[in-house]
C-alpha atoms as a PDB file:
ATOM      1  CA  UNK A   1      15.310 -15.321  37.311  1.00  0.00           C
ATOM      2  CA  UNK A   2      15.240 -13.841  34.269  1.00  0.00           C
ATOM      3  CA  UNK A   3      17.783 -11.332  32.624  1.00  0.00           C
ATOM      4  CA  UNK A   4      16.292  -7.460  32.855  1.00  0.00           C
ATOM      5  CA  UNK A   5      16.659  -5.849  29.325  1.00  0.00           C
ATOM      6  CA  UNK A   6      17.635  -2.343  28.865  1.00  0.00           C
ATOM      7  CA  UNK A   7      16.306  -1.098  25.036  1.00  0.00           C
ATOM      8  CA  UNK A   8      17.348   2.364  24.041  1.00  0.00           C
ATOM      9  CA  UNK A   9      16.014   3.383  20.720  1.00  0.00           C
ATOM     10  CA  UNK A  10      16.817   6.019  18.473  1.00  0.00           C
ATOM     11  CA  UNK A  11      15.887   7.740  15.349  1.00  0.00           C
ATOM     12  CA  UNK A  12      17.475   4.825  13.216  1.00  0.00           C
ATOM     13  CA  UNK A  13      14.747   2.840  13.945  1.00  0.00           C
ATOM     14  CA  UNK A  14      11.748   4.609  12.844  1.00  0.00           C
ATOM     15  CA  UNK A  15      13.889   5.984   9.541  1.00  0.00           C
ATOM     16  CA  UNK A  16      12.750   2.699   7.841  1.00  0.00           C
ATOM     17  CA  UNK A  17       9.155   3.434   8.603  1.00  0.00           C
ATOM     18  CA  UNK A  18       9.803   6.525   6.730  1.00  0.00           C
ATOM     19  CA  UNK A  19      10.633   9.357   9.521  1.00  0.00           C
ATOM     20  CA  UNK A  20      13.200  11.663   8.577  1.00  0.00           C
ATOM     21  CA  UNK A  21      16.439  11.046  10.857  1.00  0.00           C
ATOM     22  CA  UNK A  22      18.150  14.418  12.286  1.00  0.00           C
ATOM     23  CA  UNK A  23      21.949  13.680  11.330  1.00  0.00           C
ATOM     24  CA  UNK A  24      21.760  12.130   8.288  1.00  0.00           C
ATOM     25  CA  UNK A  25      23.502  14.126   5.037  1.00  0.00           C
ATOM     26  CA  UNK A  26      19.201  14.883   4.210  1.00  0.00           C
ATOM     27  CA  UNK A  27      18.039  14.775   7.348  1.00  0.00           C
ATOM     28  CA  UNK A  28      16.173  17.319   9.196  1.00  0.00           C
ATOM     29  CA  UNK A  29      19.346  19.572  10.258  1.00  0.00           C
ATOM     30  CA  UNK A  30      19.988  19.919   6.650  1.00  0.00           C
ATOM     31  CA  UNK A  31      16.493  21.769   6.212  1.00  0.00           C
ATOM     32  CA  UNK A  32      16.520  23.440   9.473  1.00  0.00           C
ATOM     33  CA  UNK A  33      18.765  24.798  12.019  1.00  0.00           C
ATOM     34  CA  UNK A  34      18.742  23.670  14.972  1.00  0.00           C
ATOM     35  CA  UNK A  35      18.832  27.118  16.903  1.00  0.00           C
ATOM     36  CA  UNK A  36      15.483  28.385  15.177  1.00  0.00           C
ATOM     37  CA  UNK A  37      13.462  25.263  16.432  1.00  0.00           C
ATOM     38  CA  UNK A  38      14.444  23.485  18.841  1.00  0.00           C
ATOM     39  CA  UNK A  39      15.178  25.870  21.876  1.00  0.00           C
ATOM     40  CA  UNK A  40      13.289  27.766  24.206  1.00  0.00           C
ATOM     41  CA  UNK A  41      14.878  30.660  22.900  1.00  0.00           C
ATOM     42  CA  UNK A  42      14.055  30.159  18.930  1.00  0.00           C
ATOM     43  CA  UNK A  43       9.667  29.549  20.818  1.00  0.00           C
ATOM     44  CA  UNK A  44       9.737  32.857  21.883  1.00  0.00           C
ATOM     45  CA  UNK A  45      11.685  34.626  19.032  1.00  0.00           C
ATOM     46  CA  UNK A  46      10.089  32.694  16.321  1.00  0.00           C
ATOM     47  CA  UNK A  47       7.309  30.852  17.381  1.00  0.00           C
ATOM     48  CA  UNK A  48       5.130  30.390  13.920  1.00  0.00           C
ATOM     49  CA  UNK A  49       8.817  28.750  12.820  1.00  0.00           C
ATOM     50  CA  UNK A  50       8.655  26.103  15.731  1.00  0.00           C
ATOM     51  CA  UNK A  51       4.710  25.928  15.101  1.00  0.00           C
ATOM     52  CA  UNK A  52       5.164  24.891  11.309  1.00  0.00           C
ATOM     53  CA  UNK A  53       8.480  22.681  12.108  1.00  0.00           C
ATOM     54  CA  UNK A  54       6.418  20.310  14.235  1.00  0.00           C
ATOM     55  CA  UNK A  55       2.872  20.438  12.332  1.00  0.00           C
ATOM     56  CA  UNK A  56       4.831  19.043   9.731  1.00  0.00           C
ATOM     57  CA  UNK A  57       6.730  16.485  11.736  1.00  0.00           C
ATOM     58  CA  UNK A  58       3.594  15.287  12.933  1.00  0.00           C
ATOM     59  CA  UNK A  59       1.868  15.423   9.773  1.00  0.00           C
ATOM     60  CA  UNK A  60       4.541  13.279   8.254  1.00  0.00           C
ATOM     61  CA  UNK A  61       4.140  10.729  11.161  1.00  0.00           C
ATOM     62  CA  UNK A  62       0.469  10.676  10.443  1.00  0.00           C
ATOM     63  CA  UNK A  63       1.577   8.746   7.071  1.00  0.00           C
ATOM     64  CA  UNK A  64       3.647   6.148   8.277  1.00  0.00           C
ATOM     65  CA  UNK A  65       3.434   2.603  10.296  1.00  0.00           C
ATOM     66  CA  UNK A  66       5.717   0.695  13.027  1.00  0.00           C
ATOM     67  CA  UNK A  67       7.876  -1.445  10.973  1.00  0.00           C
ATOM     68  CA  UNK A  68       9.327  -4.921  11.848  1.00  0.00           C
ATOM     69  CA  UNK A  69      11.930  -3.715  14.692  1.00  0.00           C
ATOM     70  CA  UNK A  70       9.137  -2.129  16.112  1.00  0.00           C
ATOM     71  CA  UNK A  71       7.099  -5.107  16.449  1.00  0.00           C
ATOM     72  CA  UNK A  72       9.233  -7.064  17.151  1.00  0.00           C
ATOM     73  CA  UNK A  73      10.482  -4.974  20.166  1.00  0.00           C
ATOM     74  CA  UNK A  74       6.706  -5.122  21.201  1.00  0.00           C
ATOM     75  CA  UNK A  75       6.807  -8.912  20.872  1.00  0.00           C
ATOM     76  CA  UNK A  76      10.232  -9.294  23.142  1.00  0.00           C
ATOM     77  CA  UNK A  77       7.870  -6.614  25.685  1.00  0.00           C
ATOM     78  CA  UNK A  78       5.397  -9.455  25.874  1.00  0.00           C
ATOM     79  CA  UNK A  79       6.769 -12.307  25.602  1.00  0.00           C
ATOM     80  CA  UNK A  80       9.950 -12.165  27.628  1.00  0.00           C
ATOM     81  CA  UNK A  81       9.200 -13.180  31.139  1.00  0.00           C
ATOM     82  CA  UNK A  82      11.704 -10.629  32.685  1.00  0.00           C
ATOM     83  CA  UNK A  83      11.827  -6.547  32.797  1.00  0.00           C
ATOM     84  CA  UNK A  84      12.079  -5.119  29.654  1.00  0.00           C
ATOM     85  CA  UNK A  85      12.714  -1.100  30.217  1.00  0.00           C
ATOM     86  CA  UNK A  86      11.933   0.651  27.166  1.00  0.00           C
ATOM     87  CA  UNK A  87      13.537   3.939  26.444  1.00  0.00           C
ATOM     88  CA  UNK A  88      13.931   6.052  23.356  1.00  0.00           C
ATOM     89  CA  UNK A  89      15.044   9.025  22.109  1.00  0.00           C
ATOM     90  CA  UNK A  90      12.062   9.470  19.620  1.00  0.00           C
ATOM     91  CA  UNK A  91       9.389  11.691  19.815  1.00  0.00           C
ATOM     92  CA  UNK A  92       6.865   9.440  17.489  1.00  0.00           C
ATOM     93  CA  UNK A  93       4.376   6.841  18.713  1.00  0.00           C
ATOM     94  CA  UNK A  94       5.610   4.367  16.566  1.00  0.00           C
ATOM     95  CA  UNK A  95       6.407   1.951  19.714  1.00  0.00           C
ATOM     96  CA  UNK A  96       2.908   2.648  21.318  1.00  0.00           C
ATOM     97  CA  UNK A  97       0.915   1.672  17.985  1.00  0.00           C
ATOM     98  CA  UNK A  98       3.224  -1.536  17.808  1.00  0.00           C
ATOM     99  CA  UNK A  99       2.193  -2.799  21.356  1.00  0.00           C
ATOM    100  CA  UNK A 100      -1.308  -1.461  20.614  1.00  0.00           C
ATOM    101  CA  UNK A 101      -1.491  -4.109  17.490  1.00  0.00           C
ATOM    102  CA  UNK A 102      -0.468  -6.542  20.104  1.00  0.00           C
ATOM    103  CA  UNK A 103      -3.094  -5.813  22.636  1.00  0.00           C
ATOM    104  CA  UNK A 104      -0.496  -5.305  24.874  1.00  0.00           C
ATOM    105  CA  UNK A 105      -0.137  -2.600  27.764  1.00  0.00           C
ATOM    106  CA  UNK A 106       3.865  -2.167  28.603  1.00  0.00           C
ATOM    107  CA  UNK A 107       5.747   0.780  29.818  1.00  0.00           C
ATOM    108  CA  UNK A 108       7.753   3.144  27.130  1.00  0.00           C
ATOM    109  CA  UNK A 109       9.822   5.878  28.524  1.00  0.00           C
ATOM    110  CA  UNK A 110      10.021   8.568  25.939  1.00  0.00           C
ATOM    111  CA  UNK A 111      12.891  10.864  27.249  1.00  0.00           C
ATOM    112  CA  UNK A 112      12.645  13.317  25.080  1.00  0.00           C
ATOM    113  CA  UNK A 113       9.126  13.951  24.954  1.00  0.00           C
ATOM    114  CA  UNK A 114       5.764  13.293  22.602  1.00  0.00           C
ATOM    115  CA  UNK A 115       5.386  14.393  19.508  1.00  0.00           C
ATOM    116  CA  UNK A 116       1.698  13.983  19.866  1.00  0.00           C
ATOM    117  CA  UNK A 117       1.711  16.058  23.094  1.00  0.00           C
ATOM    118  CA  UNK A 118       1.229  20.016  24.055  1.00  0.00           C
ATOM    119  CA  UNK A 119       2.695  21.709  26.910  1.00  0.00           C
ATOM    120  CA  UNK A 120       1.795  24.886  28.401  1.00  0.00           C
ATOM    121  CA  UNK A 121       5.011  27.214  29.071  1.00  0.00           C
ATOM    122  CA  UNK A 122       2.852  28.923  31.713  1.00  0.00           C
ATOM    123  CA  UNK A 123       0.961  26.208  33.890  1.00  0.00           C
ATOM    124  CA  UNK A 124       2.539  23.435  32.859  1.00  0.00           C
ATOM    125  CA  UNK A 125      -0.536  21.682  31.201  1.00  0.00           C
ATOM    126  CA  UNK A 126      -0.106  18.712  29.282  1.00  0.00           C
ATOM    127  CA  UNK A 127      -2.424  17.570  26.369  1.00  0.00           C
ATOM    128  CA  UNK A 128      -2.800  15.243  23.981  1.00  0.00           C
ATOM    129  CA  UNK A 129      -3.655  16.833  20.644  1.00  0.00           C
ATOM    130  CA  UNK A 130      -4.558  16.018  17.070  1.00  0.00           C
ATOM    131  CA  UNK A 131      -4.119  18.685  14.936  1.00  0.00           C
ATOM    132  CA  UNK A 132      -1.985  21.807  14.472  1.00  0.00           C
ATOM    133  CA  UNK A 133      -0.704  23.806  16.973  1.00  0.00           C
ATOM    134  CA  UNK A 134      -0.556  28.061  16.110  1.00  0.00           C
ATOM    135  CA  UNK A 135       0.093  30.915  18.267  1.00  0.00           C
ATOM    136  CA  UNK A 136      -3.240  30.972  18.649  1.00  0.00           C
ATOM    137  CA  UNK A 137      -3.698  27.728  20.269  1.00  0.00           C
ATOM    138  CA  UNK A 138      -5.224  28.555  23.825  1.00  0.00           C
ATOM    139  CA  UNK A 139      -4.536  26.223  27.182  1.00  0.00           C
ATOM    140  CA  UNK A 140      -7.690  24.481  28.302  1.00  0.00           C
ATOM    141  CA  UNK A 141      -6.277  24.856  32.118  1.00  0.00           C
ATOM    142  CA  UNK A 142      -4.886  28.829  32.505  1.00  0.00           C
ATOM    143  CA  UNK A 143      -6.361  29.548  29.144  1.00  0.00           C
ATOM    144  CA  UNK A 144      -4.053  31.621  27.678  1.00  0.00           C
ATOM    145  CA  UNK A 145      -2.928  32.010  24.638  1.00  0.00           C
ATOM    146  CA  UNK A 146       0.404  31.699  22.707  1.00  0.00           C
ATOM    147  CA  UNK A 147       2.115  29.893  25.384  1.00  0.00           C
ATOM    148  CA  UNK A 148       0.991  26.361  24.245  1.00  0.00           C
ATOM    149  CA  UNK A 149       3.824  24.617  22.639  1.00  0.00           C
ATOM    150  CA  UNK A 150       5.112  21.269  21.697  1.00  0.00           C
ATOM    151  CA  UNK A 151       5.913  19.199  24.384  1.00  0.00           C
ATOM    152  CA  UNK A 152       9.721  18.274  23.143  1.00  0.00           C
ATOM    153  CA  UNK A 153      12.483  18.439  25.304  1.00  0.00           C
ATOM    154  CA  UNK A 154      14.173  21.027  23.327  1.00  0.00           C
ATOM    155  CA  UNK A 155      18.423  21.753  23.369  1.00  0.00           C
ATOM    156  CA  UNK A 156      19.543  23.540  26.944  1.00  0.00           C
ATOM    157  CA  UNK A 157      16.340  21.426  28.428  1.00  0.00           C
ATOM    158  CA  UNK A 158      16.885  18.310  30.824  1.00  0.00           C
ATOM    159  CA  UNK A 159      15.421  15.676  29.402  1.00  0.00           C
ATOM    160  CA  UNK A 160      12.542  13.504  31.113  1.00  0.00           C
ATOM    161  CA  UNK A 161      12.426  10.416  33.376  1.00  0.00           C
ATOM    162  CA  UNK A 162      16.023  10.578  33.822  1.00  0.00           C
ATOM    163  CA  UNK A 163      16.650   9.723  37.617  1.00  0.00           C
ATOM    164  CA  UNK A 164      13.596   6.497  36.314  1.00  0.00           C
ATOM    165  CA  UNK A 165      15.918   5.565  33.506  1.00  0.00           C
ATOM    166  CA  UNK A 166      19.149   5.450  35.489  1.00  0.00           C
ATOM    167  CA  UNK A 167      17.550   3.585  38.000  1.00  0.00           C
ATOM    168  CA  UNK A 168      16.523   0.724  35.432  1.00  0.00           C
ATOM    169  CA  UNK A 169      20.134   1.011  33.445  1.00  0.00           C
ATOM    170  CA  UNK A 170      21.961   0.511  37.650  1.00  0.00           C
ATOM    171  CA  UNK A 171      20.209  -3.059  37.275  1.00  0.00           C
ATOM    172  CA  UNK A 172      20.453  -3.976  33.705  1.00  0.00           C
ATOM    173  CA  UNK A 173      21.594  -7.619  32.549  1.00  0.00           C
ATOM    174  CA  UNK A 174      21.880  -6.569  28.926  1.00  0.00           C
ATOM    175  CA  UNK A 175      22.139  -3.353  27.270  1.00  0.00           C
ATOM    176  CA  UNK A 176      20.402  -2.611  23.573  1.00  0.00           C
ATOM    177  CA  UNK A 177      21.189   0.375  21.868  1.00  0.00           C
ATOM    178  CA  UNK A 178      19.266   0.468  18.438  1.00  0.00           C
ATOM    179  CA  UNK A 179      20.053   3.114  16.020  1.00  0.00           C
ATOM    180  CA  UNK A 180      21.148   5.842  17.677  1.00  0.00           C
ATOM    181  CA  UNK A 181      24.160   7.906  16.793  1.00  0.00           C
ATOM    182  CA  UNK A 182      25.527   8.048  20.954  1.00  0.00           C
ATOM    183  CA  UNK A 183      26.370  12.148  20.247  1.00  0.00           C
ATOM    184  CA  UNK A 184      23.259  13.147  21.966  1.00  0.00           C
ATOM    185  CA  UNK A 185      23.858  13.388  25.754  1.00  0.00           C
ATOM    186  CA  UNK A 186      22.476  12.140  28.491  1.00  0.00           C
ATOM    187  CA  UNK A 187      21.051   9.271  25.789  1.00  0.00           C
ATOM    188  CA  UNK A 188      24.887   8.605  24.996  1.00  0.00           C
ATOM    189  CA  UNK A 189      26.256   8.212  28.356  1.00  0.00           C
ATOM    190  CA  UNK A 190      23.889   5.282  29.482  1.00  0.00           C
ATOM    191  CA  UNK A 191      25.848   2.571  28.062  1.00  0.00           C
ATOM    192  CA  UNK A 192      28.791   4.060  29.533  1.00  0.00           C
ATOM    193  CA  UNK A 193      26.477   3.924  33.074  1.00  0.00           C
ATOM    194  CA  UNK A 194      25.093   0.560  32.483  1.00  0.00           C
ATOM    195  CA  UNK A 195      28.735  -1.479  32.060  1.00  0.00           C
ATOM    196  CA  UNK A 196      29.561   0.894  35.047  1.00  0.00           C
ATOM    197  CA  UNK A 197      27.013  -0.694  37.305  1.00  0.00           C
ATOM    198  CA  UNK A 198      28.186  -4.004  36.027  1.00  0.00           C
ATOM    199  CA  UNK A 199      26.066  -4.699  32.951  1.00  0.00           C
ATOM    200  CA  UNK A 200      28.266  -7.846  31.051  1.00  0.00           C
ATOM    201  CA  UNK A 201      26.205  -7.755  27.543  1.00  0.00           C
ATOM    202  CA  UNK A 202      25.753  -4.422  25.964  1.00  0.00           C
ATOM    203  CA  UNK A 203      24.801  -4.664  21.799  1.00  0.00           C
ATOM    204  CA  UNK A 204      24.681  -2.447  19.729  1.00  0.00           C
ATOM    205  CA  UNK A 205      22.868  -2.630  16.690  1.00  0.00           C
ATOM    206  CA  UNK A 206      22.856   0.315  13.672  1.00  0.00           C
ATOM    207  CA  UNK A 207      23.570   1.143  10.195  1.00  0.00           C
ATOM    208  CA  UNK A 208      27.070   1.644  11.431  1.00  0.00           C
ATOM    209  CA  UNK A 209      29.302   1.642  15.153  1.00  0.00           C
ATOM    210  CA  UNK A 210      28.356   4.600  16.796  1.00  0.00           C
ATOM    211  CA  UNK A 211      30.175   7.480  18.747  1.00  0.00           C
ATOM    212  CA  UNK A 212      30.586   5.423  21.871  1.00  0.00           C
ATOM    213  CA  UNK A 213      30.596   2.343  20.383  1.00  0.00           C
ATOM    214  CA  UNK A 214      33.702   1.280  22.658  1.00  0.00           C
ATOM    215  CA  UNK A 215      31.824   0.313  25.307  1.00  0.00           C
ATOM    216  CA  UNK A 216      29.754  -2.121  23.490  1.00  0.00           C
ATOM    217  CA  UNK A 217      30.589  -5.996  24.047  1.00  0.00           C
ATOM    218  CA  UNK A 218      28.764  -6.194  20.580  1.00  0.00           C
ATOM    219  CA  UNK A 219      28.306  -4.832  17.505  1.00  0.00           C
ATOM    220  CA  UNK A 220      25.384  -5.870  14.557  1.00  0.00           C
ATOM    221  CA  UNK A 221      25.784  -3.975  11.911  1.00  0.00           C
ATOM    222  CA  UNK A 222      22.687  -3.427   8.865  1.00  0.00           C
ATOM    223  CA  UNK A 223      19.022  -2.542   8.821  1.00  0.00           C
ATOM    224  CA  UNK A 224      16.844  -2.401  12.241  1.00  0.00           C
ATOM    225  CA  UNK A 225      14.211  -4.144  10.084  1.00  0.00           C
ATOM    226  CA  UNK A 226      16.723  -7.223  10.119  1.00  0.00           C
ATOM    227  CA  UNK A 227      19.208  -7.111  13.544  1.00  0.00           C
ATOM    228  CA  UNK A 228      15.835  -6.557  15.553  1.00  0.00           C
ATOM    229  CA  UNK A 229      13.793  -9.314  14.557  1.00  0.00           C
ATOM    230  CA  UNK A 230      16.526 -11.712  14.440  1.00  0.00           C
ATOM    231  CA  UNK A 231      18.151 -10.468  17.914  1.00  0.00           C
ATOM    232  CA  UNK A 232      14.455 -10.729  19.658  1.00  0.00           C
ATOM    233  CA  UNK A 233      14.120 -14.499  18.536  1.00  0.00           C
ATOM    234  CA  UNK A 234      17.566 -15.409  19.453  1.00  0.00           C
ATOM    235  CA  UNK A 235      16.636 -13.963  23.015  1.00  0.00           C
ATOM    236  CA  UNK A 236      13.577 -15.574  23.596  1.00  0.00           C
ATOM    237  CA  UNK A 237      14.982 -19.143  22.077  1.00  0.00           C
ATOM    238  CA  UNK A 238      16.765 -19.117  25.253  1.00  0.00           C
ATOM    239  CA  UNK A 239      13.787 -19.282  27.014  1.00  0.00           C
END
């Protein structure tokens, strides 16, 4: 029987298809701050602010393409004849668009919500959408207005899928973090819950170790372009 494989992703993967990264010294929390766009509080003191902060997020993902750890991650989802459980941090569809160009339909657990997404704060409606979002934008279900937002899991909000993803980490044979810092909790506490439950391999693979990097049984440190790739063939040569 074949190993299960636990992949969390974060935003160090899709920074080298051009996405801006949050904690980086020019990332996105050195434009903005965090408390005026990324609660529920700064949505209904300020909610042109949280409007424009994620028309342009998703305008700037409109410009950009899954690069190689993406694919290749899409390739291992495939190909390898065991569970893969896909989770990540990021908001993009960069993973979706990478199994799209493989014609292949897998599970992706995106924890902290869709970029590409509205949610009404009133009904609870969820919709896929294309363009801007405004104060203005009305819900097509209670059709009301101003109470359509993005549908982020925002700071002081529990993030999605969670009892799903422990679940899947309880039975994983090996553990894949891929650029993510580990400061964001509950995303940083899975590794932790995975060699818990008696997970043996746990790698971690980023630009450098991260904040929990102790409970890794490996560390791969460079591009996500380059440990990716080379970590998904080295997997399925054991096939």
């Amino acid at each position: 029987m074949s190993a299960h494989i636990f992949i969390l992703t974060g935003a160090g993967i899709s920074k080298e298809s051009g996405l801006d990264t949050f904690r980086d010294a020019d990332g996105i929390w050195s434009k903005y701050k965090i408390e005026n766009v990324c609660t529920p509080d700064a949505f209904l003191r300020d909610p042109d602010l949280v409007h424009e902060f994620y028309n342009g997020r998703r305008q700037q993902l409109s410009g950009v393409v899954p690069n190689d750890a993406h694919h290749a991650i899409a390739r291992l989802q495939r190909d390898w004849p065991g569970q893969v459980t896909l989770v990540t941090q990021n908001i993009d569809d960069l993973h979706n668009r990478a199994l799209a160009a493989l014609g292949v339909h897998a599970p992706i657990i995106q924890m902290h919500g869709k970029l590409l997404e509205s949610l009404c704060a009133d009904c609870g409606r969820v919709e896929i959408i294309a363009g801007d979002l405004s104060v203005d934008s009305v819900c097509p279900q209670c059709q009301r207005a101003g109470c359509v937002r993005p549908n982020i899991v925002w700071f002081g909000e529990m993030p999605y899928h969670m009892n799903e993803i422990y679940a899947a980490v309880e039975v994983a044979d090996i553990f894949i973090a891929i650029g993510t810092s580990g400061t964001v909790y509950p995303a940083a506490g899975l590794v932790h819950a995975a060699r818990s439950a008696g997970c043996k391999r746990a790698i971690e693979l980023n630009l450098e170790k991260s904040e929990v990097n102790q409970y890794f049984t490996e560390h791969r440190t460079g591009p996500a372009t380059q440990l990716v790739p080379a970590l998904v063939q080295e997997l399925l040569s054991t096939l």
